[in-house]
Protein backbone atom coordinates (compact mmCIF):
# COMPACT_ATOMS: atom_id res chain seq x y z
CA UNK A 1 0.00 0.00 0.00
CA UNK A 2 1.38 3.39 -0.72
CA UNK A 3 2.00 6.06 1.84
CA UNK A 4 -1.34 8.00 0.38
CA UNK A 5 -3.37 5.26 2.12
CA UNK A 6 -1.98 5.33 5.50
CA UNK A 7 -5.18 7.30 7.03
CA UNK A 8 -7.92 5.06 5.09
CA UNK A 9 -5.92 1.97 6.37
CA UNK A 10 -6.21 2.47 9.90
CA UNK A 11 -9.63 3.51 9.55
CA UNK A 12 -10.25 0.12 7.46
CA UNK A 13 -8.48 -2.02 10.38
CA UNK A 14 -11.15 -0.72 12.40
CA UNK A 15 -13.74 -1.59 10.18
CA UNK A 16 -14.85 1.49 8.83
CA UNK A 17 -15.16 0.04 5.18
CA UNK A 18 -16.77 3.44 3.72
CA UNK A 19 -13.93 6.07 3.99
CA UNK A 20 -15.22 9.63 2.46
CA UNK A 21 -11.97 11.98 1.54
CA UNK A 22 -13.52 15.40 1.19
CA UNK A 23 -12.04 18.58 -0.16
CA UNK A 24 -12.64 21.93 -1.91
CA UNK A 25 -12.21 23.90 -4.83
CA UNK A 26 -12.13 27.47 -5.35
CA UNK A 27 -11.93 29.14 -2.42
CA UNK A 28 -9.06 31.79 -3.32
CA UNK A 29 -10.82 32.95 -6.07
CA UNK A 30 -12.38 36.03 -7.18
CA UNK A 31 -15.01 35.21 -9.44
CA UNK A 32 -17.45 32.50 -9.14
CA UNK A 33 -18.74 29.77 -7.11
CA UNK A 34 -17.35 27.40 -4.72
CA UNK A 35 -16.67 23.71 -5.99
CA UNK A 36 -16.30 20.59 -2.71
CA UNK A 37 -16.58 17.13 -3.77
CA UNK A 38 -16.65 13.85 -1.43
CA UNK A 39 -15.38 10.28 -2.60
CA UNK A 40 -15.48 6.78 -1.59
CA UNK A 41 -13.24 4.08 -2.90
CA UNK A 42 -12.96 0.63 -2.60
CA UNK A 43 -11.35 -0.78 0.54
CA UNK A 44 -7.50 -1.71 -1.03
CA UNK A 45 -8.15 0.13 -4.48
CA UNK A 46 -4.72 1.61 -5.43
CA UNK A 47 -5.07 4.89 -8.17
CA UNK A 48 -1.31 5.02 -8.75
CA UNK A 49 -1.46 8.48 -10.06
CA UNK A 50 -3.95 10.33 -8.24
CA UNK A 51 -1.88 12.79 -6.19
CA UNK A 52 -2.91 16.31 -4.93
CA UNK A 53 -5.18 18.17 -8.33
CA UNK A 54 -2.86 21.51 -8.38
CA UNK A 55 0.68 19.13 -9.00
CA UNK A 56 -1.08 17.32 -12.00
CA UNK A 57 -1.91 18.70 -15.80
CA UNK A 58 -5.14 19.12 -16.77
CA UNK A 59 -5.02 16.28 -19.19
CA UNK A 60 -3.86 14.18 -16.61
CA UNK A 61 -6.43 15.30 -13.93
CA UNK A 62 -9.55 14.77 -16.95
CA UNK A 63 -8.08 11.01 -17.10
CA UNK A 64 -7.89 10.61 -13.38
CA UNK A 65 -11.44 12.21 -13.21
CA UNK A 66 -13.47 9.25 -15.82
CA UNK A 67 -11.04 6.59 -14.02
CA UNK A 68 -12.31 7.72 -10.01
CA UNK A 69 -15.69 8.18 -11.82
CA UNK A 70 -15.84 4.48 -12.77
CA UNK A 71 -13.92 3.13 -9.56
CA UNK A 72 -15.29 4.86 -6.51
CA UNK A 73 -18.62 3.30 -4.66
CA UNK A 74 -19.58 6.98 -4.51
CA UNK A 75 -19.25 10.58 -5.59
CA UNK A 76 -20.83 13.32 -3.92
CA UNK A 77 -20.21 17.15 -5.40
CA UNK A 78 -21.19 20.15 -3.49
CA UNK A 79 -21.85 23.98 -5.21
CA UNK A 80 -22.17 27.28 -3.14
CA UNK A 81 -22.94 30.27 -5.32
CA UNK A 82 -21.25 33.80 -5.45
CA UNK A 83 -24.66 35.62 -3.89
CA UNK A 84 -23.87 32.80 -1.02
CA UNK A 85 -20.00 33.41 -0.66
CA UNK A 86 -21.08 36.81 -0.07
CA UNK A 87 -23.80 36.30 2.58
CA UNK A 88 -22.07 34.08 4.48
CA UNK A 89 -18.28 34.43 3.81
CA UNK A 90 -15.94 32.06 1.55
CA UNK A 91 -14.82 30.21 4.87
CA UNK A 92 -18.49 29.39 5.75
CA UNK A 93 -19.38 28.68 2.27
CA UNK A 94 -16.58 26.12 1.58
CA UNK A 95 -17.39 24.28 4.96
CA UNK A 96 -21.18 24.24 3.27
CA UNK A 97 -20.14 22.69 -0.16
CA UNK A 98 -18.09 20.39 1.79
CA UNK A 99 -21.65 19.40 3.76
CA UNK A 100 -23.40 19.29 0.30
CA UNK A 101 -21.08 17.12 -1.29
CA UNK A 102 -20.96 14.38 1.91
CA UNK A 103 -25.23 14.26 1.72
CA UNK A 104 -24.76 13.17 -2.01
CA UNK A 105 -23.35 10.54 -0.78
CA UNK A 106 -25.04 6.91 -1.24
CA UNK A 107 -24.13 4.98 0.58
CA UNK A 108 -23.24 7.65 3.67
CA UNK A 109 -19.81 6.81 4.71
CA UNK A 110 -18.33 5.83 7.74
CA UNK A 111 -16.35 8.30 8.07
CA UNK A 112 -14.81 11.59 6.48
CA UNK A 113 -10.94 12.84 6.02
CA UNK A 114 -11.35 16.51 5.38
CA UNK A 115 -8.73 18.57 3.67
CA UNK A 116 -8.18 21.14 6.86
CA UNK A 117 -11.30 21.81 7.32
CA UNK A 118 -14.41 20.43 9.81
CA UNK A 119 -17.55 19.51 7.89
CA UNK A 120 -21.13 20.18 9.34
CA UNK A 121 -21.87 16.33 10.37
CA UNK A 122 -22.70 13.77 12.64
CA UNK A 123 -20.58 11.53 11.08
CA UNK A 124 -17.12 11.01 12.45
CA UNK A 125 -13.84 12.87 10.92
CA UNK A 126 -10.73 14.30 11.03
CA UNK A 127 -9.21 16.90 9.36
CA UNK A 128 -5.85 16.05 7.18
CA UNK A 129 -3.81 19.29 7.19
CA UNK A 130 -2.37 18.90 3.37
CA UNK A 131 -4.63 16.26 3.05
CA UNK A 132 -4.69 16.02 -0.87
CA UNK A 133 -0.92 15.46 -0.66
CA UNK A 134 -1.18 12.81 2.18
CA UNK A 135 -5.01 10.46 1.38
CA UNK A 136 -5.34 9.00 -1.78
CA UNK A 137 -9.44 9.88 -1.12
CA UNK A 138 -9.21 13.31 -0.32
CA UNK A 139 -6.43 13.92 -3.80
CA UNK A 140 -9.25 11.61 -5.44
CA UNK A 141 -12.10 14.44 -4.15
CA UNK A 142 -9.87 17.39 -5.16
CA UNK A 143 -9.66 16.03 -8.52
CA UNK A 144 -13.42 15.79 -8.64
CA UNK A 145 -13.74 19.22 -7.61
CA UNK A 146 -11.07 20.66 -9.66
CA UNK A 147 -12.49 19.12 -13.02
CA UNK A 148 -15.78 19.90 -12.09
CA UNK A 149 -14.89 23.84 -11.43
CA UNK A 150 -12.45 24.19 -14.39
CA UNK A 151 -15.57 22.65 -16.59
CA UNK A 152 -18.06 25.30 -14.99
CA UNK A 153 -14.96 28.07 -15.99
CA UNK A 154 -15.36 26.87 -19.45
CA UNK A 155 -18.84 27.83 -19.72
CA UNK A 156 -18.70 30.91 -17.57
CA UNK A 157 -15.68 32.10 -19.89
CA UNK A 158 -18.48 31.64 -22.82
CA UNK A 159 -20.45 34.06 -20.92
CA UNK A 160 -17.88 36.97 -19.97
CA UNK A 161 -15.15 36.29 -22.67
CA UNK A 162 -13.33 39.91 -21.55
CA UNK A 163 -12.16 38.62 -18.45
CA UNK A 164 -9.97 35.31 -19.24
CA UNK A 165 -11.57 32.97 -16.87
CA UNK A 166 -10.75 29.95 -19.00
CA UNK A 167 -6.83 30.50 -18.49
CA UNK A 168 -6.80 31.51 -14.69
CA UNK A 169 -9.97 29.91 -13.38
CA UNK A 170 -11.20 33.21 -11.79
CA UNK A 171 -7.74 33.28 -8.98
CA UNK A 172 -6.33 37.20 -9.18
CA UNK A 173 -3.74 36.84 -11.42
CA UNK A 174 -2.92 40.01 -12.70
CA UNK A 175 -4.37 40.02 -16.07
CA UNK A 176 -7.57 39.24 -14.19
CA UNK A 177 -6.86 42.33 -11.61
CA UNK A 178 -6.38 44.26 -14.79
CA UNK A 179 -9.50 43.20 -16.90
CA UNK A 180 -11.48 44.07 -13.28
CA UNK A 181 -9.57 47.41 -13.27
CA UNK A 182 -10.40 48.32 -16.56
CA UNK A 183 -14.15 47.41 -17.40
CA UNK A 184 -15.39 46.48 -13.86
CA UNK A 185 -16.46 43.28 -12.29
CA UNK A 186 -19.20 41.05 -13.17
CA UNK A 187 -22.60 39.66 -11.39
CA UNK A 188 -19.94 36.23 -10.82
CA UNK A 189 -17.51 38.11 -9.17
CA UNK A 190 -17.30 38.00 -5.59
CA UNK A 191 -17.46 42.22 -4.63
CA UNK A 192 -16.50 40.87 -1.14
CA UNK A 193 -12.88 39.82 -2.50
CA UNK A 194 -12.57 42.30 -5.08
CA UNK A 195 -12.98 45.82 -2.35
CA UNK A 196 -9.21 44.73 -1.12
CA UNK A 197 -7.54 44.72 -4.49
CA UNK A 198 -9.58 47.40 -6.07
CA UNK A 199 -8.15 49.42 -2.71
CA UNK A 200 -4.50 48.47 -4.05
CA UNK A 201 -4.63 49.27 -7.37
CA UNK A 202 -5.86 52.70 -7.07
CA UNK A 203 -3.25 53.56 -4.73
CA UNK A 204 -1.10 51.53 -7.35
CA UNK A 205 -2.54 53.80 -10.19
């Protein structure tokens, strides 16, 4: 067994068959919503190359998505909108995709490794500080998520062309701070994360 399984094989010893790994997506971004997903894999199942999302290619991460699709007893995805974000803050908001995702879930698991973070659940967990580095089922959820976002960026870039959101996936890179600067945000930005470096770059100006 590799070292990525260390966490769902204790938990299997104890007979906790249904391990969820749970992470999100999105959350440092400035425009759009909030992507968590929640997987459960077979007890022993080894995905060689399923690692953390952010140290894998796209193409890679699209392969590893239809291969966890076909493998894992369950996949649970979770979506918080930008009017949400803003009502309830991004921190709040992530925990609450992380909830959605884990009541997708069928069959519920026995238990949940989170990605830093505590879910809203009577179900038992524990939170994995780098957790898609260190649990093959949380990297397995944070490919979920990823695909699933970078898909919804696809279509949202079909909607606001001007601002890039295919290439940087709505994060502030500084093309995106520029395109903000210069025409103004959209309704899928969040106006929460864009006061701070609208601030900046007029003292920048």
């Amino acid at each position: 067994m590799g070292m990525l399984l260390d966490y769902e094989q204790s938990l299997w010893n104890q007979g906790m068959n249904a391990v969820a790994g749970v992470d999100e997506v999105g959350r440092g971004c400035l425009f759009g919503d909030v992507v968590a997903a929640a997987v459960i894999l077979p007890v022993g199942l080894v995905l060689e190359e399923v690692n953390d999302s952010k140290k894998l290619s796209e193409k890679k991460r699209e392969r590893l998505f239809e291969q966890i699709q076909q493998e894992a007893l369950a996949i649970g995805i979770g979506i918080v909108d930008v009017p949400t974000i803003e009502a309830i803050n991004i921190k709040q908001a992530s925990r609450l995709a992380m909830k959605r995702a884990v009541e997708q879930l069928d069959p519920q698991p026995d238990f949940l490794l989170v990605d830093a973070e505590r879910v809203e659940s009577p179900i038992g967990q524990m939170a994995v500080i780098h957790g898609d580095a260190l649990s093959q089922s949380i990297a397995a959820a944070s490919i979920i998520a990823k695909v699933t976002r970078d898909r919804m960026c696809r279509e949202w870039d079909v909607q606001y062309p001007e601002y890039g959101i295919g290439l940087h996936k709505g994060y502030a890179t500084k093309y995106h701070r520029e395109r903000i600067a210069e025409i103004g945000p959209s309704p899928l930005h969040r106006k929460t994360f864009l006061k701070n470096i609208l601030v900046e770059q007029q003292l920048l100006f």
